[in-house]
Protein backbone atom coordinates (compact mmCIF):
# COMPACT_ATOMS: atom_id res chain seq x y z
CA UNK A 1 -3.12 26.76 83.00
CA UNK A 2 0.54 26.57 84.47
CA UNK A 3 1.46 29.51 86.29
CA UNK A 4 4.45 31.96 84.85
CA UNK A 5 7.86 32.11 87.18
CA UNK A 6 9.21 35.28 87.54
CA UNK A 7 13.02 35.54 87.16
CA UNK A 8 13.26 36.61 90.49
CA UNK A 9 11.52 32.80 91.77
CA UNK A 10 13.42 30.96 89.47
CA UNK A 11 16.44 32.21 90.70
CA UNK A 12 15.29 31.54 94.05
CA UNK A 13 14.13 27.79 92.97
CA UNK A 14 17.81 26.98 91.08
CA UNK A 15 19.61 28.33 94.42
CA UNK A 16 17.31 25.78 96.40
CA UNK A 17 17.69 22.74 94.19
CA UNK A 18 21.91 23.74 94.22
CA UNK A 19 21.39 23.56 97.86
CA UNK A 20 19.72 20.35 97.81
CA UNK A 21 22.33 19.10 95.37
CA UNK A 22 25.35 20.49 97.53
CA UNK A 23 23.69 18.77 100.67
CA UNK A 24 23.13 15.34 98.82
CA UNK A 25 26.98 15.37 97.99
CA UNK A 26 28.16 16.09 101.55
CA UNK A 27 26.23 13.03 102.89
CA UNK A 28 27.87 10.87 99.66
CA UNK A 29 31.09 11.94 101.18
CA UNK A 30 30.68 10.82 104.70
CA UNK A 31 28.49 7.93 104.06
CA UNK A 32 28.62 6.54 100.58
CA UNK A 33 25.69 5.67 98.23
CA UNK A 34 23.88 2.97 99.92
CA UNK A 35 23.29 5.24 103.00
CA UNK A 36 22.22 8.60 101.33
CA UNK A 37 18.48 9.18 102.99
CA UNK A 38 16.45 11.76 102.05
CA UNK A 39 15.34 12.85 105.52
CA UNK A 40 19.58 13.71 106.10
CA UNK A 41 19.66 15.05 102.54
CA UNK A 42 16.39 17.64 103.93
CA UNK A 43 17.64 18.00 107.26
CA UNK A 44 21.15 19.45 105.79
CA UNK A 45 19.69 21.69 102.65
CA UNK A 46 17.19 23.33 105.05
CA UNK A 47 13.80 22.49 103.21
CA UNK A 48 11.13 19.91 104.12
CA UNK A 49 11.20 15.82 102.79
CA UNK A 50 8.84 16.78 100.19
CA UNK A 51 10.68 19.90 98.42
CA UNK A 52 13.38 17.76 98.13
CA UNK A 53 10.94 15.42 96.16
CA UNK A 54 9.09 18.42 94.36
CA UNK A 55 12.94 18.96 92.42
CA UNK A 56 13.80 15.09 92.41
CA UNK A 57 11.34 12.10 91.64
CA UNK A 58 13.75 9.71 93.05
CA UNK A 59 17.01 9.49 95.00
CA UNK A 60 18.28 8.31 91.99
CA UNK A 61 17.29 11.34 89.98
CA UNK A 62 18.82 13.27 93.19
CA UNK A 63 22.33 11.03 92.26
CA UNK A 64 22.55 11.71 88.75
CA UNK A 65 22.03 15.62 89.67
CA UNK A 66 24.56 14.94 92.02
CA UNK A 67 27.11 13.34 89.57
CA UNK A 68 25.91 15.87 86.44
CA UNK A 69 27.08 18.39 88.80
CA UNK A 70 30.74 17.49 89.48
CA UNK A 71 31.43 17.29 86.00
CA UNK A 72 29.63 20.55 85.75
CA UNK A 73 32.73 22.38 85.49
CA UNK A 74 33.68 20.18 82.07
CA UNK A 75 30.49 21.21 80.68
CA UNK A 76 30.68 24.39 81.91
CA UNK A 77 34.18 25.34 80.15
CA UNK A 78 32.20 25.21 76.43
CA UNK A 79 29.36 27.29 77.99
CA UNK A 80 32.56 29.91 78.26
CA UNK A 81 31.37 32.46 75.47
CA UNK A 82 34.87 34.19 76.04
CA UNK A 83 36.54 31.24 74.78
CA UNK A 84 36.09 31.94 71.31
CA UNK A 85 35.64 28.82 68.57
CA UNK A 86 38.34 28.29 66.39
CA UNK A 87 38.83 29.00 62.94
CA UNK A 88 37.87 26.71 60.63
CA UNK A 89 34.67 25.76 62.67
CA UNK A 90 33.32 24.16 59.37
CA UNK A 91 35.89 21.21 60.02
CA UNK A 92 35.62 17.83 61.70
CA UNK A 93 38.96 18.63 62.83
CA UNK A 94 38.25 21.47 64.60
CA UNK A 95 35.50 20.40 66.69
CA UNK A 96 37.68 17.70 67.64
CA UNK A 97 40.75 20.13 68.36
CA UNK A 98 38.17 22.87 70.46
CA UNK A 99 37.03 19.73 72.67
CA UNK A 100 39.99 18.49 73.23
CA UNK A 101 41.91 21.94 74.37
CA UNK A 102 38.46 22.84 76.62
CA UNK A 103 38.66 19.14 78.02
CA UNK A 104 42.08 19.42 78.62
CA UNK A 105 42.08 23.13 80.11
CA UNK A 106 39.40 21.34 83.41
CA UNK A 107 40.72 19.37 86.30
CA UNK A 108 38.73 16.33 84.62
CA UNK A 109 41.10 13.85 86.77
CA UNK A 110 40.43 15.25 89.81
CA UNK A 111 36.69 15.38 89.38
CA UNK A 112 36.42 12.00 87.85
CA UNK A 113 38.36 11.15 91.04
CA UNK A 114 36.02 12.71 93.77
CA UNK A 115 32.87 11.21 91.75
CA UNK A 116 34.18 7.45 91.80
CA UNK A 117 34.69 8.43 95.47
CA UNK A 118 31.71 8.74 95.97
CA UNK A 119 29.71 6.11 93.99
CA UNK A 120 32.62 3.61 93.93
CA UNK A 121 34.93 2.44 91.12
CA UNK A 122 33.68 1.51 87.89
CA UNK A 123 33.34 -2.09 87.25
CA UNK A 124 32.66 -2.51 91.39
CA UNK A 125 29.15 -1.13 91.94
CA UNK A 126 25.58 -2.67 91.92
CA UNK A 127 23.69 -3.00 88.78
CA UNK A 128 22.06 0.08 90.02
CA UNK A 129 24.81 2.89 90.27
CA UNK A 130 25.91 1.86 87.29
CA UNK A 131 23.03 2.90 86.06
CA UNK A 132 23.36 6.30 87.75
CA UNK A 133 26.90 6.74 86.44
CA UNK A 134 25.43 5.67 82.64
CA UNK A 135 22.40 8.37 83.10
CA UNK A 136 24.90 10.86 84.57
CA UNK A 137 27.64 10.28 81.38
CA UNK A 138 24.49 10.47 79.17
CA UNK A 139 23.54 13.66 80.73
CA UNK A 140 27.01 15.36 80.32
CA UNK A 141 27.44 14.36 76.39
CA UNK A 142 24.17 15.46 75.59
CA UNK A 143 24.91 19.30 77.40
CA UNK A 144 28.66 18.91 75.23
CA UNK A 145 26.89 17.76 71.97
CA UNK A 146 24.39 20.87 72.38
CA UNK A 147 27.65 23.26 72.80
CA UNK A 148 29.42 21.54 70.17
CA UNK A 149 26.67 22.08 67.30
CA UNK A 150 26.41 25.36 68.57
CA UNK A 151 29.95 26.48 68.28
CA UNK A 152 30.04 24.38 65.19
CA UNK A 153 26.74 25.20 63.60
CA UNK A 154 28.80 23.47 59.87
CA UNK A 155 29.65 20.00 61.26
CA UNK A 156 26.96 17.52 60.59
CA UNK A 157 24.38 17.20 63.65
CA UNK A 158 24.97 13.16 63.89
CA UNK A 159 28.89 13.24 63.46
CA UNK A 160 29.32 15.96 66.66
CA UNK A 161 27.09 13.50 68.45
CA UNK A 162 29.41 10.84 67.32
CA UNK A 163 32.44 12.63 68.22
CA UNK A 164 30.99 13.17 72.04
CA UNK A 165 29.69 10.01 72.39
CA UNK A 166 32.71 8.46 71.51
CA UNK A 167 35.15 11.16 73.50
CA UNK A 168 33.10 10.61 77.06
CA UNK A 169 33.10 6.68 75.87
CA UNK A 170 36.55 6.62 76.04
CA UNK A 171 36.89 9.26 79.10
CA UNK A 172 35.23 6.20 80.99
CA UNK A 173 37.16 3.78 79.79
CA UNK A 174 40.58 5.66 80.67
CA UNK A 175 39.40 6.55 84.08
CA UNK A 176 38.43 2.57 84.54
CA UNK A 177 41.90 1.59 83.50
CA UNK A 178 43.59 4.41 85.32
CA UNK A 179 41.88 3.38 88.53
CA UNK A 180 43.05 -0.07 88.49
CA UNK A 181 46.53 0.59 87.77
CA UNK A 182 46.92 3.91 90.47
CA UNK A 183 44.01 2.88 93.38
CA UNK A 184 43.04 6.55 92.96
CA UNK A 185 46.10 7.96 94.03
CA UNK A 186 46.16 11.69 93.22
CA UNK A 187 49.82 12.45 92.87
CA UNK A 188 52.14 13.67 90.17
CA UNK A 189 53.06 9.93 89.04
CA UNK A 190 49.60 8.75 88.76
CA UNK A 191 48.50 12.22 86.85
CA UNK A 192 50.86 11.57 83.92
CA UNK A 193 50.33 8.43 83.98
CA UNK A 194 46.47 10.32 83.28
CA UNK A 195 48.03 12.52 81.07
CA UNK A 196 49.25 9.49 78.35
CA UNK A 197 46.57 7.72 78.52
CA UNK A 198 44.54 11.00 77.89
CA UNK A 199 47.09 11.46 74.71
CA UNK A 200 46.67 7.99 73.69
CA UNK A 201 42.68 8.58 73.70
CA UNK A 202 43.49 11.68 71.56
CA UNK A 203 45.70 9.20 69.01
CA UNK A 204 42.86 6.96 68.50
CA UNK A 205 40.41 10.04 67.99
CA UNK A 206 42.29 11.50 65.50
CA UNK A 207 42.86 8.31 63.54
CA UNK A 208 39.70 7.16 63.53
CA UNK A 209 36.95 10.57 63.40
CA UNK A 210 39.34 12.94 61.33
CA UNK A 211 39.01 10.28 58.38
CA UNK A 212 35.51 11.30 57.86
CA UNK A 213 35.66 14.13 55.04
């Protein structure tokens, strides 16, 4: 029978795999994805080779983790039970609205920017960090469809799941097309350049998932 963790242990087992995490994403910075070794990622967090393998299977599971992570703060602004749901939560229209005004409240750009960074532009990498950036995007819109339903408990389960799907679709898409065009230049030019393309994303939403009833 599987033994019960305390609070107190879990705590201390989330702060560990954070640390492992935080450790993994230091070494992506200075070295880039083909180099990251788990023996460095060990060495930096503190713990042995295998505790780093007792939280992550693979050093891909350790990269998605890694890349779920930076966009943590996205998912992290509809985990924000101070930001209330708007009215009208019954509405496909106002899911769409309350994702849109949390999405656009984040610094999406600049983590979208420090993530291709590190696992390289989109379009450019290996068959298998593409993979990793697919499993990571998969990961994120399954954590926003959760927080969707729940702030929108009268919105069909299947057309929330549509309305992520399609949002971080076309999140991935902009940030493709935004990267070709700017290099990944963070400046003021290339962020409202960002900014249209984010309202021209928002043109096509509207258009197209506001037409369901």
């Amino acid at each position: 029978m599987p033994r019960e963790i305390g609070g107190r242990e879990a705590a201390s087992m989330q702060r560990r795999r954070q640390r492992i995490i935080r450790a993994a994403t230091e070494l992506l910075v200075d070295h880039g994805v083909q180099e990251l070794s788990v023996d460095e990622v060990a060495e930096r967090a503190e713990v042995s080779r295998r505790t780093v393998f007792n939280y992550f299977h693979s050093t891909d599971e350790l990269l998605i983790a890694v890349g779920t992570d930076l966009l943590g703060d996205v998912v992290n602004s509809l985990n924000d039970d101070r930001t209330p749901a708007p009215a009208g939560t019954g509405t496909h229209a106002a899911l769409l609205d309350d994702l849109l005004t949390l999405l656009g409240a984040t610094d999406l750009l600049g983590t979208m920017i420090r993530l291709t960074h590190i696992l390289g532009p989109m379009g450019h990498q290996d068959t298998r960090v593409l993979a990793i950036v697919r499993d990571t995007m998969l990961g994120v819109s399954e954590r926003l469809t959760a927080r969707a339903r729940e702030r929108h408990p009268d919105v069909p389960p299947m057309d929330a799941e549509l309305l992520v799907s399609s949002l971080i679709g076309g999140l991935i898409v902009l940030h493709k097309h935004w990267t070709e065009r700017t290099g990944l230049a963070d400046t003021p030019e290339t962020r409202r350049l960002w900014s249209d393309m984010f309202d021209r994303l928002v043109v096509h939403m509207r258009d197209g998932f506001l037409a369901l009833p």
